[in-house]
C-alpha atoms as a PDB file:
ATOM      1  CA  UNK A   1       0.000   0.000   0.000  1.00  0.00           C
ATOM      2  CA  UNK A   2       2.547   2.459   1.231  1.00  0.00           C
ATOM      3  CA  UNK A   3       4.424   1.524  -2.084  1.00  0.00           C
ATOM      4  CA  UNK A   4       1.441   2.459  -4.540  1.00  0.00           C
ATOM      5  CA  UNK A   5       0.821   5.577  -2.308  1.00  0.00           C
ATOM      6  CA  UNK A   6       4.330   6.758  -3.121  1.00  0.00           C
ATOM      7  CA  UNK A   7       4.207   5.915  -6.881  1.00  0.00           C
ATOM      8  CA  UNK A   8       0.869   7.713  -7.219  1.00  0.00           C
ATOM      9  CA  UNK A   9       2.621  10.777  -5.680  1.00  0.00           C
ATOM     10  CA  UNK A  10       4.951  10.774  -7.888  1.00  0.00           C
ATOM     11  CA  UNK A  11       3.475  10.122 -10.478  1.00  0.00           C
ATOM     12  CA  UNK A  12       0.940  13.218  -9.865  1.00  0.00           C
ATOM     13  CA  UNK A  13       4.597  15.304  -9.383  1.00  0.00           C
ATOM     14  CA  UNK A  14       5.240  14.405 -12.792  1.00  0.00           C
ATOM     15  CA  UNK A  15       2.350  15.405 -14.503  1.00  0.00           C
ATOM     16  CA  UNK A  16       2.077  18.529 -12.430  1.00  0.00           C
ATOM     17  CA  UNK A  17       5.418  19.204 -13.174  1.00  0.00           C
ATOM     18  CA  UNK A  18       5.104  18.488 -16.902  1.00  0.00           C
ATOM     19  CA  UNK A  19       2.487  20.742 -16.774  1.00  0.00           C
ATOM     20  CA  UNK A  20       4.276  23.690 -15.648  1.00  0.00           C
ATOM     21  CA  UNK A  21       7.054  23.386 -17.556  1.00  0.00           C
ATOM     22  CA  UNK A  22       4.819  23.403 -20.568  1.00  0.00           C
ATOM     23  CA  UNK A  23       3.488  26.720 -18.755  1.00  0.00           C
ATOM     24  CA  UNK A  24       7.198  27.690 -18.806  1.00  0.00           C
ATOM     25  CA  UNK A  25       8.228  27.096 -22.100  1.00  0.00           C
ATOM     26  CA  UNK A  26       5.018  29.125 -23.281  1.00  0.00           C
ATOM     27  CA  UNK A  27       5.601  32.052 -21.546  1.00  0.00           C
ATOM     28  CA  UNK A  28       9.488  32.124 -22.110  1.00  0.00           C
ATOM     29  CA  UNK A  29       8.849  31.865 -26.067  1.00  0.00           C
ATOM     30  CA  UNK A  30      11.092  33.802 -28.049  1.00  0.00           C
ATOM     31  CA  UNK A  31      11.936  36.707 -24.991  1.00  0.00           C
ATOM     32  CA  UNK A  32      13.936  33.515 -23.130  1.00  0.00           C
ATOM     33  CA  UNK A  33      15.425  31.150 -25.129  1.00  0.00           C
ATOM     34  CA  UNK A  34      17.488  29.827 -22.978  1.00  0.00           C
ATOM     35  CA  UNK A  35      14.325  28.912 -20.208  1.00  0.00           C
ATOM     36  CA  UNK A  36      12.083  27.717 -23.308  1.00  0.00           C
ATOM     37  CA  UNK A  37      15.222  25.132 -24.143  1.00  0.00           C
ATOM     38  CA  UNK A  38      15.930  23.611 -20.576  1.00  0.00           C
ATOM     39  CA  UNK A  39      11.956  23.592 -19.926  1.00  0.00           C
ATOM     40  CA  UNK A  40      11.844  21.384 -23.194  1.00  0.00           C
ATOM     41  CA  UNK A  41      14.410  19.358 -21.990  1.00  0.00           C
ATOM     42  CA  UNK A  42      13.389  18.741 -18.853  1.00  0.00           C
ATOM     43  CA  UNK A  43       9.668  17.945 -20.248  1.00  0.00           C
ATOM     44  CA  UNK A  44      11.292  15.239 -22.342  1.00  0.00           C
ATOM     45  CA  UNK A  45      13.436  14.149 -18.554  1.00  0.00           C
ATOM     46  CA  UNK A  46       9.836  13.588 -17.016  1.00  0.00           C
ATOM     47  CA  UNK A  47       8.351  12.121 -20.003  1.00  0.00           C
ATOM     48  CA  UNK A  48      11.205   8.936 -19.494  1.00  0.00           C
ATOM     49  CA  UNK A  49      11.077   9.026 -15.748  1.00  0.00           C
ATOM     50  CA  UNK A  50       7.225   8.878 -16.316  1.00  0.00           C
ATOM     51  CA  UNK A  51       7.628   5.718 -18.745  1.00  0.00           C
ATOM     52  CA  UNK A  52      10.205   3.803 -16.384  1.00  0.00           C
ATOM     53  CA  UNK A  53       6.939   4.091 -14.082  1.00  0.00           C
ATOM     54  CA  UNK A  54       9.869   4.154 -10.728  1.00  0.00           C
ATOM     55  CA  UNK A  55       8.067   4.422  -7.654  1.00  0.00           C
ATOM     56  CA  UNK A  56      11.094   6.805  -6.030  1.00  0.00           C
ATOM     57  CA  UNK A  57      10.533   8.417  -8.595  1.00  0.00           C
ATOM     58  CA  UNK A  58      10.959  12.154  -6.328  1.00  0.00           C
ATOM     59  CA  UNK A  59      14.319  10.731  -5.635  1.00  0.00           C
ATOM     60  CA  UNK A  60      15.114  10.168  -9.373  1.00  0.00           C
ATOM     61  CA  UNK A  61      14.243  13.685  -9.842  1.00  0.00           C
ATOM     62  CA  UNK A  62      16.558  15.205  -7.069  1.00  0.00           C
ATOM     63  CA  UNK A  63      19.953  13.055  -7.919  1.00  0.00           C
ATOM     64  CA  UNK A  64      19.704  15.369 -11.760  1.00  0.00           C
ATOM     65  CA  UNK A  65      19.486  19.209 -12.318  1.00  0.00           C
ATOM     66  CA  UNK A  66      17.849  19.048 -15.229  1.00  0.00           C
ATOM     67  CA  UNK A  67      14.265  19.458 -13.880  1.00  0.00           C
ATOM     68  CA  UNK A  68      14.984  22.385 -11.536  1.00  0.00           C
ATOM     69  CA  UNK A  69      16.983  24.421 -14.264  1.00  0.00           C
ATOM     70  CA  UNK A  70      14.484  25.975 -16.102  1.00  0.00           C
ATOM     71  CA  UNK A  71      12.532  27.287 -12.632  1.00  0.00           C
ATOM     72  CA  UNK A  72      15.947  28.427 -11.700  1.00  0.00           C
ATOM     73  CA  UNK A  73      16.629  30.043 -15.304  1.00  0.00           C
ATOM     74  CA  UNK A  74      12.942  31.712 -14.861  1.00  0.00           C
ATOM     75  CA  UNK A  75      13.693  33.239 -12.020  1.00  0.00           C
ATOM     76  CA  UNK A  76      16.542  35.271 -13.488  1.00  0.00           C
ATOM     77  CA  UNK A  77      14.484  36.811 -16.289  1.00  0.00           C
ATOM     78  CA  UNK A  78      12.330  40.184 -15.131  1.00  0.00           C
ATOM     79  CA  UNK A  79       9.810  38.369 -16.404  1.00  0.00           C
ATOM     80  CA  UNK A  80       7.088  38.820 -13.371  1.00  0.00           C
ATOM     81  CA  UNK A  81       4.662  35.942 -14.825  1.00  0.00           C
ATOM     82  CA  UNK A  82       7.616  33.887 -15.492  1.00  0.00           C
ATOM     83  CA  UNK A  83       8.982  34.696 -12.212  1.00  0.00           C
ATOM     84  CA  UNK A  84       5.951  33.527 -10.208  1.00  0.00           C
ATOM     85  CA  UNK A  85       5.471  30.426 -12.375  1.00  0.00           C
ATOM     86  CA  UNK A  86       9.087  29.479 -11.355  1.00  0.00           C
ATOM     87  CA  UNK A  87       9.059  29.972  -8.058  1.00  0.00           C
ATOM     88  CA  UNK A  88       5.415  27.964  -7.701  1.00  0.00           C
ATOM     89  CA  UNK A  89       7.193  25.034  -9.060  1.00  0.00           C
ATOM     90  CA  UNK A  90      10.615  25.103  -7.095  1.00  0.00           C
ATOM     91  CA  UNK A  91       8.276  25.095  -4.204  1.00  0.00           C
ATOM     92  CA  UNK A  92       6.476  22.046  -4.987  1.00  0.00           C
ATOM     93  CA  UNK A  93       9.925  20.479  -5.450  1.00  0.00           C
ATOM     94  CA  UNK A  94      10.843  21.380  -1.980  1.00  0.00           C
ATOM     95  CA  UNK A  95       7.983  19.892  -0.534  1.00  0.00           C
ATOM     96  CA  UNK A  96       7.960  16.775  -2.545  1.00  0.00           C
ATOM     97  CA  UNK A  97      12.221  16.605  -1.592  1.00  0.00           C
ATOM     98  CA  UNK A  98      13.252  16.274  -5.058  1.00  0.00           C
ATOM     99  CA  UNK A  99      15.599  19.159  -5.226  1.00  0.00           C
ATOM    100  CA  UNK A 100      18.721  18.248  -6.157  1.00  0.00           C
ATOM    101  CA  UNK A 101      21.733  19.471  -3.366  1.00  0.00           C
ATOM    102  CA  UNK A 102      23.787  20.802  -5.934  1.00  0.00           C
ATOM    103  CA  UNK A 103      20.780  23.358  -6.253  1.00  0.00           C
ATOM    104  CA  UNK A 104      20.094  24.201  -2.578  1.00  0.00           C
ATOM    105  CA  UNK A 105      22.589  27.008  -2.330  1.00  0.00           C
ATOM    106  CA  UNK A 106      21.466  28.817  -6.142  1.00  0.00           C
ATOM    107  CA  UNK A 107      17.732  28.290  -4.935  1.00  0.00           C
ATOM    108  CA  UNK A 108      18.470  29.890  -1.710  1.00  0.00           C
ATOM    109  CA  UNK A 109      20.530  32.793  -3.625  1.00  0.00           C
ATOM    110  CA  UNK A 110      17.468  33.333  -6.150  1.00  0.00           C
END
């Protein structure tokens, strides 16, 4: 049980997350190319960790920066939209622990 419970969470992370970064991507457009490109990448990162179906999967998402990067990248721009959007999601990473260490200290400097 606790095992389904876990894989259904992450699972929802994913789709949420996929979701956002979609939301990302869109606003970034041609303004931020740079966001637009990692939030594609990372969509395509969830899109295999969704497919491997891995029921740790928040730990999956934590040992890579690839996920957090465009959040991080959106929060650079002066973009306010893009700016809130980003921070939304690097929030749900922290509560769902699947923020990479390597990105605790540029998180906490954003």
């Amino acid at each position: 049980k606790q095992w389904y419970q876990r894989r259904v969470r992450g699972k929802h992370l994913v789709d949420t997350l996929q979701t956002d970064l979609r939301s990302v991507s869109s606003e970034a457009k041609r303004k931020h190319p740079t966001v637009k490109d990692a939030a594609e990448r990372a969509i395509l990162k969830l899109r295999s960790l969704s497919a491997a179906n891995d029921k740790h999967i928040n730990e999956v998402i934590a040992r890579s920066d690839d996920v957090i990067q465009p959040f991080i990248l959106g929060c650079e721009t002066k973009n306010p939209k893009l700016i809130l959007l980003s921070i939304t999601c690097i929030q749900k990473l922290i509560s769902h622990d699947a923020v990479p260490d390597t990105s605790v200290t540029i998180i906490i400097k954003t």
